[in-house]
Protein backbone atom coordinates (compact mmCIF):
# COMPACT_ATOMS: atom_id res chain seq x y z
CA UNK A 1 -93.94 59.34 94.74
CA UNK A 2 -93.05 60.75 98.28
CA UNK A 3 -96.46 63.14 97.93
CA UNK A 4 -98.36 59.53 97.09
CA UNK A 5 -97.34 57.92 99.82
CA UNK A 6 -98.16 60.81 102.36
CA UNK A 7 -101.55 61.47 100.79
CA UNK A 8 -102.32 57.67 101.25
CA UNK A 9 -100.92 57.40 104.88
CA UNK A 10 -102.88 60.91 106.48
CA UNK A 11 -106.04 58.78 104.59
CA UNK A 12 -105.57 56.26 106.07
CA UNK A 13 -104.74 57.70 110.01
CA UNK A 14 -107.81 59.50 109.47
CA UNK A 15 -109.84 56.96 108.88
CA UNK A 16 -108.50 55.09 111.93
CA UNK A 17 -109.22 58.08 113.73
CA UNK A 18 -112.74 57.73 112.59
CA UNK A 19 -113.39 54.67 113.61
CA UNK A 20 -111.38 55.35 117.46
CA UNK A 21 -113.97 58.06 118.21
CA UNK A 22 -116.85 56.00 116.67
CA UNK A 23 -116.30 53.05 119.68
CA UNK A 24 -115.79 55.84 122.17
CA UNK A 25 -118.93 57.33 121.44
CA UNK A 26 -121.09 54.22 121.10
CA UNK A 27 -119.23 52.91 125.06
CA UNK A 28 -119.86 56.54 126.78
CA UNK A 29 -123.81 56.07 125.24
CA UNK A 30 -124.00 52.60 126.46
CA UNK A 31 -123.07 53.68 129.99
CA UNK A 32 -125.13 56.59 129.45
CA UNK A 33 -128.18 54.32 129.29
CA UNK A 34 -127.52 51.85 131.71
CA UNK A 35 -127.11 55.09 134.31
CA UNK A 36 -130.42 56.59 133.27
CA UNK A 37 -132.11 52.75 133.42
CA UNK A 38 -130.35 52.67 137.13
CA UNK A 39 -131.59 56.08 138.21
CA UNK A 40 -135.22 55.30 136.88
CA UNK A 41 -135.32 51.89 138.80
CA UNK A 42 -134.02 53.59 141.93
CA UNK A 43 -136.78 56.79 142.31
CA UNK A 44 -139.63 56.25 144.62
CA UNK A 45 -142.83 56.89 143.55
CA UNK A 46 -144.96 59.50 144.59
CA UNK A 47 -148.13 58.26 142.45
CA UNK A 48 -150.49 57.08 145.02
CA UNK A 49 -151.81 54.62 142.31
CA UNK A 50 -148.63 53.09 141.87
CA UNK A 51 -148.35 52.64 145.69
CA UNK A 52 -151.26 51.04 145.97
CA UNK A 53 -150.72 48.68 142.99
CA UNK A 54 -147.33 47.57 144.06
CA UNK A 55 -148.94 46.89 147.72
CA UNK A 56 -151.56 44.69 146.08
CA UNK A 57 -148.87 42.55 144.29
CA UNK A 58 -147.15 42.20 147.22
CA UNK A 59 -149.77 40.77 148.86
CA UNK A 60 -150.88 38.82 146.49
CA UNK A 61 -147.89 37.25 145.94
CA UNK A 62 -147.21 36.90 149.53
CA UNK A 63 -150.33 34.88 149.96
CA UNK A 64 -149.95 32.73 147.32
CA UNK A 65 -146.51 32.03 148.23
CA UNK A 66 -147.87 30.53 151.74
CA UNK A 67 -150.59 28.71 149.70
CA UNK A 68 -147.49 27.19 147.69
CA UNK A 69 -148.61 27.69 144.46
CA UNK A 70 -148.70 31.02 141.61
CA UNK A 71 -151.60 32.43 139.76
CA UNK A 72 -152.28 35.33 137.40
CA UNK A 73 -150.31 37.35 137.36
CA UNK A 74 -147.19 35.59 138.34
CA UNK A 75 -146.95 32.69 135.90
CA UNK A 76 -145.10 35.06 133.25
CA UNK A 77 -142.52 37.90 133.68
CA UNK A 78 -143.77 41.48 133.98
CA UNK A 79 -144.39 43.92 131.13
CA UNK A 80 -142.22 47.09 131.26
CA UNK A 81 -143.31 50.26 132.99
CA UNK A 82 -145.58 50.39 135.95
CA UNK A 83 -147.82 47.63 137.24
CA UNK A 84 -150.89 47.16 136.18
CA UNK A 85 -154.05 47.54 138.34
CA UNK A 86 -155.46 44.74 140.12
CA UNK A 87 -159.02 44.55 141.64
CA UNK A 88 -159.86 44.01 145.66
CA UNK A 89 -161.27 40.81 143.98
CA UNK A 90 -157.67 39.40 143.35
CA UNK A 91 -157.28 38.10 147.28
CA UNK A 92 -160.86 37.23 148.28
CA UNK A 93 -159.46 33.44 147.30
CA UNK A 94 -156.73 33.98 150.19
CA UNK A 95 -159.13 35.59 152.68
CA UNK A 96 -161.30 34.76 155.01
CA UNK A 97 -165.06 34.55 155.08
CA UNK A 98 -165.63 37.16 157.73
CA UNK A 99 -163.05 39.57 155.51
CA UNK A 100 -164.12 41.71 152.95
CA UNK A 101 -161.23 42.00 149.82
CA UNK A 102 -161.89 45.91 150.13
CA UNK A 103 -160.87 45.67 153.80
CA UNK A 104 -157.27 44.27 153.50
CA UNK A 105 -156.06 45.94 156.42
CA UNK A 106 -159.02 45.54 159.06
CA UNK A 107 -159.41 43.57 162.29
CA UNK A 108 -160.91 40.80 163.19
CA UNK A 109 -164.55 40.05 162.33
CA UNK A 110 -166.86 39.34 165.48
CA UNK A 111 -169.49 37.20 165.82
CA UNK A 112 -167.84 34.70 163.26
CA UNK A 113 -165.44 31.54 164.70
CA UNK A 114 -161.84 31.90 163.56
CA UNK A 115 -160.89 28.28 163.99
CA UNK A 116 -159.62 26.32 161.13
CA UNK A 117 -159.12 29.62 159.44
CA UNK A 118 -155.82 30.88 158.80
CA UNK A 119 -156.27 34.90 158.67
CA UNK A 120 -153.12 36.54 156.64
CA UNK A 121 -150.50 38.29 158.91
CA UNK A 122 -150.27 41.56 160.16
CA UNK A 123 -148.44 44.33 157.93
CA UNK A 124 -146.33 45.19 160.47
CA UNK A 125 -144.97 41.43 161.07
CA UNK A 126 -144.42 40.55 157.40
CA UNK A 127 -143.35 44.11 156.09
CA UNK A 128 -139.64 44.05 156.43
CA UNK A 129 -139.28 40.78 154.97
CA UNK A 130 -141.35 41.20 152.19
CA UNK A 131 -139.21 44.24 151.53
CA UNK A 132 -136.31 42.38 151.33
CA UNK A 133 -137.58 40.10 149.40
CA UNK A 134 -139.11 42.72 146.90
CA UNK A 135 -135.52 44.63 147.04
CA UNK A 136 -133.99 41.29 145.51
CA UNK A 137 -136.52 40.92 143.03
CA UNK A 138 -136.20 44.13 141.79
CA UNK A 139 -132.67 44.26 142.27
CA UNK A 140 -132.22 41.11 139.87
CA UNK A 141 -134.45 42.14 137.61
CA UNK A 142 -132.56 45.86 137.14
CA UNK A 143 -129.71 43.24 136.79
CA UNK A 144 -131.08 41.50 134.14
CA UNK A 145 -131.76 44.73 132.12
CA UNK A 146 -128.83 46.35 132.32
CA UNK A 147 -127.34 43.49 130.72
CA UNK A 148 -130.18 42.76 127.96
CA UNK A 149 -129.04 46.74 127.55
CA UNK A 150 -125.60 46.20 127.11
CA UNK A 151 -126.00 42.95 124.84
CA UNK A 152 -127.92 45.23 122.34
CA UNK A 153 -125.28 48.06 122.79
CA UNK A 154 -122.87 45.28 121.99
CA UNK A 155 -124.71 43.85 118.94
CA UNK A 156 -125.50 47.40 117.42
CA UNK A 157 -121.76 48.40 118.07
CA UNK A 158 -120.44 45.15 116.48
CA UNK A 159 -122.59 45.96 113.06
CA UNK A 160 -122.11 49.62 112.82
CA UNK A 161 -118.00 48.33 113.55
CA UNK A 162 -118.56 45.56 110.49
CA UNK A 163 -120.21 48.45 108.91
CA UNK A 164 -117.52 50.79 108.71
CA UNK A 165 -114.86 47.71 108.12
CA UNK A 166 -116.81 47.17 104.73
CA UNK A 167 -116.48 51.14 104.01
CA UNK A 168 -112.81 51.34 105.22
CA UNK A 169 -111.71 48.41 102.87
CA UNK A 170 -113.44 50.01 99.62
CA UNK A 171 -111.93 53.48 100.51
CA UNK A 172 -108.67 50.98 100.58
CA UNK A 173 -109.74 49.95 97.05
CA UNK A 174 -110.40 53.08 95.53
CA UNK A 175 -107.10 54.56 96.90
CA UNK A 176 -105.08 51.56 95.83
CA UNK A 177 -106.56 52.07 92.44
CA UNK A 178 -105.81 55.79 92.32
CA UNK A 179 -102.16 54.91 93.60
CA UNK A 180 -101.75 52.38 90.81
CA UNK A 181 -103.52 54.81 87.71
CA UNK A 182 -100.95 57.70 89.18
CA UNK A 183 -97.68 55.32 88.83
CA UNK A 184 -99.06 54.08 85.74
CA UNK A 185 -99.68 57.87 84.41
CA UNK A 186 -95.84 59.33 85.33
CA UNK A 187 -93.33 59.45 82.20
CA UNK A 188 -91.06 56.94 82.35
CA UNK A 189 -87.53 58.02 83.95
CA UNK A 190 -84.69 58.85 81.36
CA UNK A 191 -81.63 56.40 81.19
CA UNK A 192 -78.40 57.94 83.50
CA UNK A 193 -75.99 59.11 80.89
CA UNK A 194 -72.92 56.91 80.89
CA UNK A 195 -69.53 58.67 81.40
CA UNK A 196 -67.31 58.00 78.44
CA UNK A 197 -64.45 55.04 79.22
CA UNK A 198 -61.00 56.05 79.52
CA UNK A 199 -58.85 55.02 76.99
CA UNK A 200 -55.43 53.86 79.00
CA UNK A 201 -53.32 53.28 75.78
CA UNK A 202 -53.47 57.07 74.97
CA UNK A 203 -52.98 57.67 78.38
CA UNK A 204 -49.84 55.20 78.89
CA UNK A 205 -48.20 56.56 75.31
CA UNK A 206 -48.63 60.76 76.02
CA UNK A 207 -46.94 59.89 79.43
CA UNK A 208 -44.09 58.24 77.48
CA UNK A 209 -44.16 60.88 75.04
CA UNK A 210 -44.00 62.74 78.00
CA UNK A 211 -40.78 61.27 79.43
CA UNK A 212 -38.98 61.44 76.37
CA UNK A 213 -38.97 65.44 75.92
CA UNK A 214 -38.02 65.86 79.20
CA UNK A 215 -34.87 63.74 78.62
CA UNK A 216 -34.10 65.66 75.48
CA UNK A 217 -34.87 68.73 77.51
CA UNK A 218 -31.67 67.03 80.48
């Protein structure tokens, strides 16, 4: 019985033991991810392309922010990965006649009147605050990841841990069912033998037996 007991407890610390390392390992790959996801959104660039499309959308959105209302492609949330390419066409709306759209970053046109036109403002005036305001934006949206990251970490963790509940409560079963064939297989114990009852009569009469021969004896 001792050797069924210990056979069902090193089962059963092994099994817990199973399950402690599973959660480790699924918390060190969630933090895993959400360090590589952090890293990723942190790089700079280097692809020209990519420069020039995220300078685009920040103009764009810059100018339709002082027009107070937003257009394609800011009435829905961005797809993942990098920005997609927009044409010199998508500010000639917010320009003005004597700009050209491939020209974002020219003077002044002359020989055309400026007044009741409102050209856009220099880089170098709006440039750290857009900045800013892009750093927020990105900044909350990196936020936002990390924790749709984690709440799918969480949700896979929860059914691989329901998972291995279900498997750790059959193993239960089947060793429960083992235990109970095992106790039902052993030959039953043999009754103590009884120690035989001491007759005091006898014992009182050889004592006065006893008595008597030593008298005779006196």
């Amino acid at each position: 019985m001792v050797s069924l007991n210990e056979g069902w407890n090193a089962a059963f610390e092994e099994l817990k033991t199973g399950l402690t390392l599973d959660s480790s390992y699924v918390k060190v790959v969630l933090e895993i991810e959400q360090h590589m996801q952090l890293l990723k959104r942190q790089s700079r660039t280097t692809n020209p392309v990519w420069k020039r499309n995220r300078n685009l959308h920040a103009r764009l959105l810059l100018e339709q922010l002082r027009a107070g209302r937003l257009a394609e492609p800011f009435e829905r949330p961005p797809p993942d990965g990098p920005l997609r390419t927009l044409g010199a066409w998508a500010l000639a709306p917010y320009l003005s006649r004597c700009r050209s759209p491939a020209r974002l970053g020219s003077g002044s046109c002359a020989g055309s009147p400026q007044r009741g036109l409102r050209s856009p403002a220099r880089p170098s005036r709006c440039s750290p605050k857009l900045d800013a305001a892009l750093g927020a934006c990105q900044q909350r949206a990196l936020e936002l990841q990390l924790r749709l990251v984690a709440a799918e970490a969480r949700a896979k963790a929860a059914a691989q841990s329901a998972a291995r509940r279900g498997d750790l409560d059959a193993v239960i079963q089947q060793l429960e069912a083992r235990q109970a064939a095992w106790r039902a297989a052993e030959p039953p114990a043999a009754p103590a033998a009884r120690a035989p009852a001491t007759d005091l009569r006898w014992s009182s009469e050889e004592d006065i037996a006893r008595e008597d021969v030593v008298r005779a004896l006196a």
